[in-house]
PDB file of N, CA and C in Angstrom:
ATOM      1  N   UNK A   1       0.851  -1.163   0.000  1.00  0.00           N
ATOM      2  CA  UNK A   1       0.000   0.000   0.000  1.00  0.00           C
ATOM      3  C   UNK A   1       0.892   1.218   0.000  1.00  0.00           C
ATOM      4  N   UNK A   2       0.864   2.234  -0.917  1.00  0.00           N
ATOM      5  CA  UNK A   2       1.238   3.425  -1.071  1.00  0.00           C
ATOM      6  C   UNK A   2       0.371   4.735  -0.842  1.00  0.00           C
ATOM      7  N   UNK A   3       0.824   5.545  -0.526  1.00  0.00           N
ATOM      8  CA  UNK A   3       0.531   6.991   0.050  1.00  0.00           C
ATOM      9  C   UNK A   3       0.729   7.944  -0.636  1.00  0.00           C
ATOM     10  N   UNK A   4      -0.001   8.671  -1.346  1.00  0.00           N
ATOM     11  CA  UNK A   4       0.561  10.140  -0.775  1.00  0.00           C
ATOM     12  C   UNK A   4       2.126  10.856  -0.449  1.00  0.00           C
ATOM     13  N   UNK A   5       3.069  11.407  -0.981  1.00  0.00           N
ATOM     14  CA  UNK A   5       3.989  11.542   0.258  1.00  0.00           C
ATOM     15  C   UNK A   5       3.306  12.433   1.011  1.00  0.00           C
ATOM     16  N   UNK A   6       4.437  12.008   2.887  1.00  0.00           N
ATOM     17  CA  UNK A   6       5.407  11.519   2.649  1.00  0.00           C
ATOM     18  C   UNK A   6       5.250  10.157   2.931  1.00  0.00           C
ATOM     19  N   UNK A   7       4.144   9.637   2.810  1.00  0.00           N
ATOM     20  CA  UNK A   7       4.005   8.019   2.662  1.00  0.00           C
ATOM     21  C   UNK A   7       4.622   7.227   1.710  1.00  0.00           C
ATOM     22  N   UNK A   8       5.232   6.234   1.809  1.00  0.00           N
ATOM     23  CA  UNK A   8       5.552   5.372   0.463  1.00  0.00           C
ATOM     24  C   UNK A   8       5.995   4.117   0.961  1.00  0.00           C
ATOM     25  N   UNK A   9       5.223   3.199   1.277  1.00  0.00           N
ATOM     26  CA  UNK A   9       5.500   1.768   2.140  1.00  0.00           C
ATOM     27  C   UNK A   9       4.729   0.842   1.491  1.00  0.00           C
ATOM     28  N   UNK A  10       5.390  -0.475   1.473  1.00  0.00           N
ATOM     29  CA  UNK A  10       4.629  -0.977   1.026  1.00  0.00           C
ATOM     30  C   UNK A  10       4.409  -2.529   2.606  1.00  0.00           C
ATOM     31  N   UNK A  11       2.794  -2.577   2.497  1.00  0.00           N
ATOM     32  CA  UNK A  11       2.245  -2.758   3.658  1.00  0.00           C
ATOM     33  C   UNK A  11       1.822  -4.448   3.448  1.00  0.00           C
ATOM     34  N   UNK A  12       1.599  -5.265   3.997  1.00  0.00           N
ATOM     35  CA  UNK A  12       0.581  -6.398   3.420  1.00  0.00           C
ATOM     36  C   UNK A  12      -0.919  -5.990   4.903  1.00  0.00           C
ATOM     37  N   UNK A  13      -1.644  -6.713   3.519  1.00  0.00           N
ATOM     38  CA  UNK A  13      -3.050  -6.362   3.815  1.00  0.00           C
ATOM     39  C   UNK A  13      -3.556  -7.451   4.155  1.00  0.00           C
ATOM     40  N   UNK A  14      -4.373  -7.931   5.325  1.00  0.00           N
ATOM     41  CA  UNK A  14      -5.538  -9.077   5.262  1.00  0.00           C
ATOM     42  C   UNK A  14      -6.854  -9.202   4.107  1.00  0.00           C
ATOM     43  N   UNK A  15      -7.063  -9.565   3.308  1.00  0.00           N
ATOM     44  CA  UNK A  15      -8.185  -9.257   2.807  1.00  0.00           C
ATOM     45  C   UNK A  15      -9.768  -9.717   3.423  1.00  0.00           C
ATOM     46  N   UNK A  16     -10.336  -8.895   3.735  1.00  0.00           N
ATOM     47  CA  UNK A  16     -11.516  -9.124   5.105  1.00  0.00           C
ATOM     48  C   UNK A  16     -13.326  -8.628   4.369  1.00  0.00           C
ATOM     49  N   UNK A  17     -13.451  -9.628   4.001  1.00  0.00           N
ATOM     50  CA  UNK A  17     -14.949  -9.722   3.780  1.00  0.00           C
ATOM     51  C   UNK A  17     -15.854  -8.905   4.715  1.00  0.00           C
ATOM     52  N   UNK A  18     -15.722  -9.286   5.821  1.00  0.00           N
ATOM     53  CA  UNK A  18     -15.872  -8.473   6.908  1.00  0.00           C
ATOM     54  C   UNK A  18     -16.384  -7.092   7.110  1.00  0.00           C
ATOM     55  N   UNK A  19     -15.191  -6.847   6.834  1.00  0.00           N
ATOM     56  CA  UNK A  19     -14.790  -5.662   6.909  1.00  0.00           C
ATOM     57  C   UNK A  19     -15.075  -4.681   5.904  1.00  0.00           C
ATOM     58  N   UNK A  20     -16.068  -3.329   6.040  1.00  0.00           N
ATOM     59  CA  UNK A  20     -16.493  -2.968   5.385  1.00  0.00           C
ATOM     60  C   UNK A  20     -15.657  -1.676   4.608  1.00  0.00           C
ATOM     61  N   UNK A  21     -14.734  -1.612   5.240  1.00  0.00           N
ATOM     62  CA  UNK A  21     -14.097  -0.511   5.175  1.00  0.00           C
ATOM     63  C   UNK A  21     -12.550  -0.870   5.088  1.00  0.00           C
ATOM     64  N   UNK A  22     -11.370  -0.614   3.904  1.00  0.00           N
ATOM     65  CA  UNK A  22      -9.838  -0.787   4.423  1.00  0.00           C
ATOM     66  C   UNK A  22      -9.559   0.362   5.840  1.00  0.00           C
ATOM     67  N   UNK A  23      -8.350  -0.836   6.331  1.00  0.00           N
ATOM     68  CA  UNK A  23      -7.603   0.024   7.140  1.00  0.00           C
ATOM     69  C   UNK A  23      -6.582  -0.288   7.677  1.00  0.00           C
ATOM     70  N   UNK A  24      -6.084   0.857   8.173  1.00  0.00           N
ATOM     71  CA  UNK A  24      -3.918   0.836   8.589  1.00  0.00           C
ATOM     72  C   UNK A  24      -4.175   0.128   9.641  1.00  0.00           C
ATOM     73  N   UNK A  25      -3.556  -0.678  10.590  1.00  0.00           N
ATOM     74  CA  UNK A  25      -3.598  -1.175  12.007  1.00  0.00           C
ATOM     75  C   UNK A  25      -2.652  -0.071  12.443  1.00  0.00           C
ATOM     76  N   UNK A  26      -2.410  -0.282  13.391  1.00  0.00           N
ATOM     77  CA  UNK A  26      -1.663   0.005  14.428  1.00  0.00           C
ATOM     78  C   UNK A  26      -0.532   0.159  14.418  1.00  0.00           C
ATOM     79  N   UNK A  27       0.060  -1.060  14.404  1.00  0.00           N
ATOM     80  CA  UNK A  27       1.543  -1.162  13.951  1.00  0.00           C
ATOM     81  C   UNK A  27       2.021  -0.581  12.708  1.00  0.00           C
ATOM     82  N   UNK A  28       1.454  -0.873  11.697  1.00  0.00           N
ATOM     83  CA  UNK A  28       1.448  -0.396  10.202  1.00  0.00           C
ATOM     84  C   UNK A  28       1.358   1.246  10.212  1.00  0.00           C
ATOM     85  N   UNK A  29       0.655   2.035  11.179  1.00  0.00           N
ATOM     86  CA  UNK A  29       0.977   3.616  11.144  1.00  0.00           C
ATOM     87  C   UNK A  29       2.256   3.358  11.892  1.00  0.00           C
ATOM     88  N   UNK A  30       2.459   3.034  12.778  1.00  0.00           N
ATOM     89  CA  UNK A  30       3.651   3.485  13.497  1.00  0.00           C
ATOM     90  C   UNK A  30       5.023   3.134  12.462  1.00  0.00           C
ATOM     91  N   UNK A  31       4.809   1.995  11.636  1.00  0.00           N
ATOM     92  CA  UNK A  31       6.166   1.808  10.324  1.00  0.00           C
ATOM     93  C   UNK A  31       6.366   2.988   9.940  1.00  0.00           C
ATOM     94  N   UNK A  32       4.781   3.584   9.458  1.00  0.00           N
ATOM     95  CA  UNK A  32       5.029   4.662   8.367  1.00  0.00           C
ATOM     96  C   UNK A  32       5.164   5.967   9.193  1.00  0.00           C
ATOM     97  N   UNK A  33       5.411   6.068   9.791  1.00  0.00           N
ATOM     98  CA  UNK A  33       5.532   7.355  11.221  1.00  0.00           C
ATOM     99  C   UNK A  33       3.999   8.301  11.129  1.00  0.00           C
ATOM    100  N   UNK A  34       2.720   7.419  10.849  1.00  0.00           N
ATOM    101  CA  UNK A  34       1.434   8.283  11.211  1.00  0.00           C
ATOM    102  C   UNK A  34       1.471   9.529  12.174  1.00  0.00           C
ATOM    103  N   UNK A  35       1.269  10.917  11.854  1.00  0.00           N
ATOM    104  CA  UNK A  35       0.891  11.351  13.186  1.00  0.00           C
ATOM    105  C   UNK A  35      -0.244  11.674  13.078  1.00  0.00           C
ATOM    106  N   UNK A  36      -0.878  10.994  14.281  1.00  0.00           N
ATOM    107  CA  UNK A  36      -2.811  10.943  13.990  1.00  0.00           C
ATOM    108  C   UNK A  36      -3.066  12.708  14.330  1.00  0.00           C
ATOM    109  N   UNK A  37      -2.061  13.630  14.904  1.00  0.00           N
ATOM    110  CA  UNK A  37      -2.449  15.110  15.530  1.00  0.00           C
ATOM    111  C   UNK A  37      -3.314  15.288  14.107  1.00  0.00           C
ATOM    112  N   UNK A  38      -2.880  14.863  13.119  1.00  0.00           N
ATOM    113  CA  UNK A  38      -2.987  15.626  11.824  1.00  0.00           C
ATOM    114  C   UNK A  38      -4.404  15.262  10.632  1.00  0.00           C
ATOM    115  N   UNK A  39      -5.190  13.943  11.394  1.00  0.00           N
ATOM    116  CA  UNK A  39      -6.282  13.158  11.373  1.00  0.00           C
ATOM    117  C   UNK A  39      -6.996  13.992  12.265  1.00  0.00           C
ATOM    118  N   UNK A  40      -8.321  13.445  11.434  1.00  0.00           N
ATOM    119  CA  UNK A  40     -10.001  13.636  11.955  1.00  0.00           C
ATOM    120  C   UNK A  40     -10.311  12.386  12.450  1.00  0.00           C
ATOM    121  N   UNK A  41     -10.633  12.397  13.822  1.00  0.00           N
ATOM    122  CA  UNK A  41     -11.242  11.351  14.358  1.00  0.00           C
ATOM    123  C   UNK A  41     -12.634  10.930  13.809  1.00  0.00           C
ATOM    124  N   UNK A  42     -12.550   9.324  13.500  1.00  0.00           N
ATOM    125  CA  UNK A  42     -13.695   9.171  13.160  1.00  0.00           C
ATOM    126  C   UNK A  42     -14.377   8.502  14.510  1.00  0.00           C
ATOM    127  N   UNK A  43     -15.589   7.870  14.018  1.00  0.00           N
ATOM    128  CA  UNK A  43     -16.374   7.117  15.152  1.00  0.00           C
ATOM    129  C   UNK A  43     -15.768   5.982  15.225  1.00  0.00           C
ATOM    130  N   UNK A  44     -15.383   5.183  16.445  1.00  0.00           N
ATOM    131  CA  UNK A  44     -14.481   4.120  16.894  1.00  0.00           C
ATOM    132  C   UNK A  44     -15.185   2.936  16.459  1.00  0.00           C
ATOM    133  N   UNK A  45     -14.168   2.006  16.288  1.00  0.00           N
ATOM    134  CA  UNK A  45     -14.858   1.106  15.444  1.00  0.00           C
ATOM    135  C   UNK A  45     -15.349  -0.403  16.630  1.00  0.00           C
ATOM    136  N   UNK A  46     -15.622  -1.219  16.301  1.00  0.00           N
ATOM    137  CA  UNK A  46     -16.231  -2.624  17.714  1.00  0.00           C
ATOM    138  C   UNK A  46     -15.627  -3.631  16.219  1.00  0.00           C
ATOM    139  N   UNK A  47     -15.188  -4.642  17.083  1.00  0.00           N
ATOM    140  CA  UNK A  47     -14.843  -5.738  15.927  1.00  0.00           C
ATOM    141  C   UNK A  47     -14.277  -6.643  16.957  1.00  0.00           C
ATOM    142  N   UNK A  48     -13.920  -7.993  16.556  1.00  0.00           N
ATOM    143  CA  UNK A  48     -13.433  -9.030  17.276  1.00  0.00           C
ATOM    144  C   UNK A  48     -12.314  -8.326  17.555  1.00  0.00           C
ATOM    145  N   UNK A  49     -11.569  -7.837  17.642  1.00  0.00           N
ATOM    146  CA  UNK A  49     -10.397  -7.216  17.965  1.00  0.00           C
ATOM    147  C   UNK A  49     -11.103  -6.543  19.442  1.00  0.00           C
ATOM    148  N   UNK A  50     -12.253  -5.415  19.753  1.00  0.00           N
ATOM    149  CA  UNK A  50     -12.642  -5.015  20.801  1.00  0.00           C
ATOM    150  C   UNK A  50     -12.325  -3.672  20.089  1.00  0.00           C
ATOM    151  N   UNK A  51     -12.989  -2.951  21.365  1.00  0.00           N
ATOM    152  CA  UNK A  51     -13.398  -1.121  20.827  1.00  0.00           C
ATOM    153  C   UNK A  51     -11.551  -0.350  20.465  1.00  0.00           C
ATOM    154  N   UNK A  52     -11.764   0.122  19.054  1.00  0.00           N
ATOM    155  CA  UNK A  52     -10.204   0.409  18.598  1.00  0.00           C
ATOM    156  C   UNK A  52     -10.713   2.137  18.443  1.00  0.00           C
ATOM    157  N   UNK A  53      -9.684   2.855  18.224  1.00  0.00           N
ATOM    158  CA  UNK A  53     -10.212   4.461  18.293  1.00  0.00           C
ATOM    159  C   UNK A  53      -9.224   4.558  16.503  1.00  0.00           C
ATOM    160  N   UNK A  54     -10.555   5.105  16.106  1.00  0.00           N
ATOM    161  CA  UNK A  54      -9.874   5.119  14.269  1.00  0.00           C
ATOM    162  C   UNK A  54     -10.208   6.825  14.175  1.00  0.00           C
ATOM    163  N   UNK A  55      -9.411   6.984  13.277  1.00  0.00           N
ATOM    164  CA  UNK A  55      -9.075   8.385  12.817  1.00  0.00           C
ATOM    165  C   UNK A  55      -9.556   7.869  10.666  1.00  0.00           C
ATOM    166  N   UNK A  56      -9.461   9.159   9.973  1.00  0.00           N
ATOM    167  CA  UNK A  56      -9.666   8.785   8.539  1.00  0.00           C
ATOM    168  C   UNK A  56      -8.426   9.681   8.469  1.00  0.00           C
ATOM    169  N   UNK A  57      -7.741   8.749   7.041  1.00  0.00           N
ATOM    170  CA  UNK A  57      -6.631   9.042   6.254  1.00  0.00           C
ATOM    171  C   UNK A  57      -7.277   8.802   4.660  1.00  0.00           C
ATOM    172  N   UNK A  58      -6.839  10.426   4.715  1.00  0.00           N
ATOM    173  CA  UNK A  58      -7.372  10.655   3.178  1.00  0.00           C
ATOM    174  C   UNK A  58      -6.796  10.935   1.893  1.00  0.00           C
ATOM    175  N   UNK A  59      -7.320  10.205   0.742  1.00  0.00           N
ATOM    176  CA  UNK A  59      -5.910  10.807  -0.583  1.00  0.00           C
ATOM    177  C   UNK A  59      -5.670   9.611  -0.602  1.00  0.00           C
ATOM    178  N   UNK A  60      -5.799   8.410  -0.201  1.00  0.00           N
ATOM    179  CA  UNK A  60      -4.939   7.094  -0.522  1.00  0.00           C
ATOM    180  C   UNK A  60      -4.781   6.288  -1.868  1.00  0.00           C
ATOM    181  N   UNK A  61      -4.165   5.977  -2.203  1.00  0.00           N
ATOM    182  CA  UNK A  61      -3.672   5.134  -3.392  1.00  0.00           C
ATOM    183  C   UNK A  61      -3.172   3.970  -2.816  1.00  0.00           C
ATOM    184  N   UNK A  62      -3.542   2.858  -3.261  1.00  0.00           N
ATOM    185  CA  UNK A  62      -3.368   1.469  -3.216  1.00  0.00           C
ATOM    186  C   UNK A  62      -2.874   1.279  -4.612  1.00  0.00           C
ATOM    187  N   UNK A  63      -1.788   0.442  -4.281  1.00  0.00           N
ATOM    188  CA  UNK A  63      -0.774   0.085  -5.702  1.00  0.00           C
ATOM    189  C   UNK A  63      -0.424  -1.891  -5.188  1.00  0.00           C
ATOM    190  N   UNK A  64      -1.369  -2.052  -6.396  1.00  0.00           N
ATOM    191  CA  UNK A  64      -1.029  -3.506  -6.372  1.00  0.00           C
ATOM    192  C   UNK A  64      -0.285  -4.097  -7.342  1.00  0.00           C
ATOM    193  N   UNK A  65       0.491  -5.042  -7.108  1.00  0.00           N
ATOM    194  CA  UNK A  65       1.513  -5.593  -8.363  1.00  0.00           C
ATOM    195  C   UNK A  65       0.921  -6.874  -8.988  1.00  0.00           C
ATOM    196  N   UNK A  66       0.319  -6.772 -10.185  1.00  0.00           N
ATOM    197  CA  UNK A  66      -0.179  -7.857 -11.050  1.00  0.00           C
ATOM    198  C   UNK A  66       0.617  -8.906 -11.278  1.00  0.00           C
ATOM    199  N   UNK A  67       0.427 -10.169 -12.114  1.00  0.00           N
ATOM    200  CA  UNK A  67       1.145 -10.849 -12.559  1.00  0.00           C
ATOM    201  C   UNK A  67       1.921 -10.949 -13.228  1.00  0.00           C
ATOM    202  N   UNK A  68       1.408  -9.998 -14.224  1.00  0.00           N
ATOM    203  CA  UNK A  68       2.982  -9.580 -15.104  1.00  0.00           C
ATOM    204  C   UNK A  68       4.052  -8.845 -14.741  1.00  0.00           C
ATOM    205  N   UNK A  69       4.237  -8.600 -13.558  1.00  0.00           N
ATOM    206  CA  UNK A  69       4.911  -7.448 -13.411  1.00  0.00           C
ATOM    207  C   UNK A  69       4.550  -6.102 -13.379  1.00  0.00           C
ATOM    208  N   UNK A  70       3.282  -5.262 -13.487  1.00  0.00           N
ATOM    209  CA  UNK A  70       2.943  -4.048 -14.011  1.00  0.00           C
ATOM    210  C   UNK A  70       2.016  -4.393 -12.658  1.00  0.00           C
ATOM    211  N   UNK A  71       1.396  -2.354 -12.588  1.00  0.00           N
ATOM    212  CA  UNK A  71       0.796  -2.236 -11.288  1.00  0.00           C
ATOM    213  C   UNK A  71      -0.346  -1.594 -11.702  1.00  0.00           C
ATOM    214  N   UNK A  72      -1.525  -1.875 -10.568  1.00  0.00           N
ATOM    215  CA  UNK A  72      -2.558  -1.220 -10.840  1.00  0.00           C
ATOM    216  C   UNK A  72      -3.256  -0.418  -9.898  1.00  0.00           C
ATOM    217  N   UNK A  73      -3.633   0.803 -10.146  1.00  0.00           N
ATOM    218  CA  UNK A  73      -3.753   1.970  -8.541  1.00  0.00           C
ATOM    219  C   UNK A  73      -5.100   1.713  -8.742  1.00  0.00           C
ATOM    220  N   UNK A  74      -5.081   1.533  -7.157  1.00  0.00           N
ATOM    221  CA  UNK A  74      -6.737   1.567  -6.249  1.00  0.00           C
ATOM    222  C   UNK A  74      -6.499   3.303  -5.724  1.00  0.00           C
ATOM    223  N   UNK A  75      -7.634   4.356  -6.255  1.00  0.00           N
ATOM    224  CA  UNK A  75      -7.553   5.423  -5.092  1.00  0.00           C
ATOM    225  C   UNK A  75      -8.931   5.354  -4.817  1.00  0.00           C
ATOM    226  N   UNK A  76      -8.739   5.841  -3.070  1.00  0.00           N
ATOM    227  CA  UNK A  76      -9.398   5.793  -2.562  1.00  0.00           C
ATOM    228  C   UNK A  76      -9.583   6.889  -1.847  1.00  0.00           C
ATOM    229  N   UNK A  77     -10.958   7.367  -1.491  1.00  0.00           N
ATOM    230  CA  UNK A  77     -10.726   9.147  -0.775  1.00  0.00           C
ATOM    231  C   UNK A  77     -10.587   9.067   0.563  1.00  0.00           C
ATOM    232  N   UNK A  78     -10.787   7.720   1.260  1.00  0.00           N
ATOM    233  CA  UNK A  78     -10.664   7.422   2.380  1.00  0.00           C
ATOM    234  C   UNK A  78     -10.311   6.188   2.901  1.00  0.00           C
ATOM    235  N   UNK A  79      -9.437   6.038   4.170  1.00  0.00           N
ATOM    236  CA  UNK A  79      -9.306   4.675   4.746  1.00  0.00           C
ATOM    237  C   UNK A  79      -8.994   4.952   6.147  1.00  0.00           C
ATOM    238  N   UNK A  80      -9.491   3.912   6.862  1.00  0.00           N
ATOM    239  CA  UNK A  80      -9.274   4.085   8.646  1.00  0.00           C
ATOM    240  C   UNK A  80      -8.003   3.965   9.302  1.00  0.00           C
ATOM    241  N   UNK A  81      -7.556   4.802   9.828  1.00  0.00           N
ATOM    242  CA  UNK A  81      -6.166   4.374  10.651  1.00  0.00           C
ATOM    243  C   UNK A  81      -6.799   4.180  12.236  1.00  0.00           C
ATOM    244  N   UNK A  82      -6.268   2.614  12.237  1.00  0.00           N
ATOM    245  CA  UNK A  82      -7.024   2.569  13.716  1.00  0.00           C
ATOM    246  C   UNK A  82      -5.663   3.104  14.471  1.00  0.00           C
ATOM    247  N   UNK A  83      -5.714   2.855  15.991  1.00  0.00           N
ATOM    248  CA  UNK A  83      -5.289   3.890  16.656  1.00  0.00           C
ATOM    249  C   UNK A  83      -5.407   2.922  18.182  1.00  0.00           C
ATOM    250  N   UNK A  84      -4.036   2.157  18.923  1.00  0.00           N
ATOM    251  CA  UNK A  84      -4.377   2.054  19.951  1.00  0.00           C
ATOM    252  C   UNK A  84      -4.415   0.502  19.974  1.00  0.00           C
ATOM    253  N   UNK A  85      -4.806  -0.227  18.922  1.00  0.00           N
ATOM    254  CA  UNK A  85      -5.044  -1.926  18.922  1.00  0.00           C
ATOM    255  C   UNK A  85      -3.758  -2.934  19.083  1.00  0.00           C
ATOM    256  N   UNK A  86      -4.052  -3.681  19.606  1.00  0.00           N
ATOM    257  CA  UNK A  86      -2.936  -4.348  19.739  1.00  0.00           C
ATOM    258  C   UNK A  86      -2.045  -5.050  18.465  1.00  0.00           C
ATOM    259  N   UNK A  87      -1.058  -5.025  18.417  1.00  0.00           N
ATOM    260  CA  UNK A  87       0.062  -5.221  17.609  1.00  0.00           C
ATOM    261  C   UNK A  87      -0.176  -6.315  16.193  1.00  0.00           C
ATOM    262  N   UNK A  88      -1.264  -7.111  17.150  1.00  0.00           N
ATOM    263  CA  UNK A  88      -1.425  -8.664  16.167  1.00  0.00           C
ATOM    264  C   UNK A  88      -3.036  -7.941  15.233  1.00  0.00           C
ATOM    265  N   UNK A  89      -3.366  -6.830  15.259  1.00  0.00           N
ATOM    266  CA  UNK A  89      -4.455  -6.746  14.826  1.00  0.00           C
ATOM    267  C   UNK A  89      -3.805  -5.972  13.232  1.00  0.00           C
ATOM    268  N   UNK A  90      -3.604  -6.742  12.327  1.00  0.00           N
ATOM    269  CA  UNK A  90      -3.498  -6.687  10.843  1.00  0.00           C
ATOM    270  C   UNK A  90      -4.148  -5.531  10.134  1.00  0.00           C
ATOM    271  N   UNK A  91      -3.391  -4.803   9.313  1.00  0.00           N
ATOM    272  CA  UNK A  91      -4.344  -4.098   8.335  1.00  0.00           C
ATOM    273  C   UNK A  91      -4.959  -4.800   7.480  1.00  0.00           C
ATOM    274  N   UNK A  92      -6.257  -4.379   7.070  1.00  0.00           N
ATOM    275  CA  UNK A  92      -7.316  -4.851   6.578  1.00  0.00           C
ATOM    276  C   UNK A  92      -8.031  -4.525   5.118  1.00  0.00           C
ATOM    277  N   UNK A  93      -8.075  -5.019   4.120  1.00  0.00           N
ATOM    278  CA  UNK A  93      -8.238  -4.934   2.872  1.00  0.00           C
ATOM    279  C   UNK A  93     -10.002  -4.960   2.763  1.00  0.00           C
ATOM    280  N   UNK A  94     -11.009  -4.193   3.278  1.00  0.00           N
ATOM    281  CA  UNK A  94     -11.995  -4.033   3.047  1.00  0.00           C
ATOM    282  C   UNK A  94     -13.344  -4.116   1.833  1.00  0.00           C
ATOM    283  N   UNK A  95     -14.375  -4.508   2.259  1.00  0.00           N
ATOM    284  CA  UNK A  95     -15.418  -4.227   0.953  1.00  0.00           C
ATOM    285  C   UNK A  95     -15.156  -2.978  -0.011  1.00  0.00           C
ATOM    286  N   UNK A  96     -14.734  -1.925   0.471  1.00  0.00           N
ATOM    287  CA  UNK A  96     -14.901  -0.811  -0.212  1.00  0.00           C
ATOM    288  C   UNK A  96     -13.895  -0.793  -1.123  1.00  0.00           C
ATOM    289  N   UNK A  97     -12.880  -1.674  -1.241  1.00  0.00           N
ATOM    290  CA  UNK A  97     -12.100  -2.215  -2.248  1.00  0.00           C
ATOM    291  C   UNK A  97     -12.661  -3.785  -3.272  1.00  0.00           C
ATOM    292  N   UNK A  98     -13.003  -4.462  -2.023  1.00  0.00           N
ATOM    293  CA  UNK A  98     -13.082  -5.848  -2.886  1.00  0.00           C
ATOM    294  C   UNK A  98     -14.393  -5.906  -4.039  1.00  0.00           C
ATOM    295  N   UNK A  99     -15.429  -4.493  -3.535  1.00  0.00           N
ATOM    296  CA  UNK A  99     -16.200  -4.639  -4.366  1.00  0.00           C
ATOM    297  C   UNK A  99     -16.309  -4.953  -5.565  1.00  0.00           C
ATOM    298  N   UNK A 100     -14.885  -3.888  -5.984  1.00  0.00           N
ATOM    299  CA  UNK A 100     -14.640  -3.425  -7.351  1.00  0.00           C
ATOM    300  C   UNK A 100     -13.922  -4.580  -7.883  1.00  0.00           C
ATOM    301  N   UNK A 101     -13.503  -5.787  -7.611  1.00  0.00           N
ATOM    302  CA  UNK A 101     -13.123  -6.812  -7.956  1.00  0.00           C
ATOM    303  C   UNK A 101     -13.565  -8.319  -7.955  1.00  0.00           C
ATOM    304  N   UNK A 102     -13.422  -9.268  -8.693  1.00  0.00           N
ATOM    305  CA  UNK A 102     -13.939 -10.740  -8.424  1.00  0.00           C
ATOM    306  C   UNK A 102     -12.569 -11.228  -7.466  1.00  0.00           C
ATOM    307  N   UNK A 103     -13.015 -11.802  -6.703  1.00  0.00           N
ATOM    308  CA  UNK A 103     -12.119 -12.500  -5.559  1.00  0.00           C
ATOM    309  C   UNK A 103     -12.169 -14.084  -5.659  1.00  0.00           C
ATOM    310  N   UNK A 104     -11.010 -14.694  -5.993  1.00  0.00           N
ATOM    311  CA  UNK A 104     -10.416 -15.695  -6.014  1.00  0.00           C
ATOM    312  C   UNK A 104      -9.691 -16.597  -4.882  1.00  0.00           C
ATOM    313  N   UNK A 105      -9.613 -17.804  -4.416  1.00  0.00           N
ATOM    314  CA  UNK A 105      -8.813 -18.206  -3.507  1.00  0.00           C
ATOM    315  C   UNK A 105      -8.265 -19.239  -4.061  1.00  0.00           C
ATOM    316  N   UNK A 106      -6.801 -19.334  -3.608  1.00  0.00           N
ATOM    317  CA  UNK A 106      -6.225 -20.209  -4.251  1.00  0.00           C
ATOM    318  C   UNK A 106      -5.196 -21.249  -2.652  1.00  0.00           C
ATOM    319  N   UNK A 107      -3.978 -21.861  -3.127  1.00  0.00           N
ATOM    320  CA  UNK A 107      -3.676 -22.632  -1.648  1.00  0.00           C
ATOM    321  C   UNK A 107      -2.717 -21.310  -1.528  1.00  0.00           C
ATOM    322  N   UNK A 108      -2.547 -20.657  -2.238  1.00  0.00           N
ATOM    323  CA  UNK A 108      -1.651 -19.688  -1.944  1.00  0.00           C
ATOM    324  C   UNK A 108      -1.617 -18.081  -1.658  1.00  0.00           C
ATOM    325  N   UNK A 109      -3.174 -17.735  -1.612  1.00  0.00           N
ATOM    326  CA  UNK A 109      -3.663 -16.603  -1.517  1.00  0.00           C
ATOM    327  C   UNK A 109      -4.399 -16.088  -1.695  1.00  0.00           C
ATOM    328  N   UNK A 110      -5.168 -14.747  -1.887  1.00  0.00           N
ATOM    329  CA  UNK A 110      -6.328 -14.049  -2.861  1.00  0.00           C
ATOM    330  C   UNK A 110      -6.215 -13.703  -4.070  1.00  0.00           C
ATOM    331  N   UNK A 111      -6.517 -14.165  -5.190  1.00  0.00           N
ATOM    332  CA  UNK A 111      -6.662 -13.406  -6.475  1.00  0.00           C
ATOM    333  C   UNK A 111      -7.754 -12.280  -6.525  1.00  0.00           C
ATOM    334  N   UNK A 112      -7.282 -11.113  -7.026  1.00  0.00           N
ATOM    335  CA  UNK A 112      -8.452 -10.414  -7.380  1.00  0.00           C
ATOM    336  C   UNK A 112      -8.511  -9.619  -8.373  1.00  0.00           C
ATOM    337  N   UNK A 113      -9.362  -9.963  -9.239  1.00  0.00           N
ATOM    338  CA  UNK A 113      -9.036  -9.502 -10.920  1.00  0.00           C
ATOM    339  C   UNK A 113     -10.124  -8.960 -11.121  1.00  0.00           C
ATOM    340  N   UNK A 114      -9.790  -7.815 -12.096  1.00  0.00           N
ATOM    341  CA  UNK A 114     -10.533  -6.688 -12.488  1.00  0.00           C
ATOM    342  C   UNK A 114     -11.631  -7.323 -13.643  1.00  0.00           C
TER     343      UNK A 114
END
């Protein structure tokens, strides 16, 4: 996952049916040195994880690397940076992405083709 600068990381994502919304975990802002001062708090989110305090990060571009080698940008005007969750709680590859794609499973991962 790519940013904006001065973002430019590349992140792995859970991909979460679930989940209606992508978002940064925890750990994953702190890689990219998040400072939430600079975020709008959103409304906190409830999930098997337990009550997490999310902020919105806006402007995002998602850059995925195809099979051939070549990339294809997801932007997005918004995604959640949670805030506070514990370490093992994964960023999350949301509906508001997977919509736009057919989703595949294989023994080795998610396909998701345009």
């Amino acid at each position: 996952m790519c940013a904006t600068p001065p973002f430019s990381q590349s992140l792995r994502m859970i991909v979460d049916t679930g989940a209606s919304r992508t978002s940064i975990s925890t750990k994953d802002a702190r890689t990219i040195g998040l400072d939430y001062s600079t975020l709008t708090q959103d409304d906190d989110s409830v999930g098997i994880g337990g009550h997490i305090e999310t902020y919105l990060l806006k402007g995002i571009s998602l850059i995925f690397e195809d099979t051939r080698s070549s990339y294809h940008v997801e932007r997005l005007p918004t995604i959640i940076a949670m805030r506070g969750a514990d370490d093992a709680v994964p960023s999350l590859l949301g509906v508001d992405v997977l919509r736009k794609y057919r989703v595949f499973f294989d023994r080795k991962g998610v396909i998701l083709e345009r």
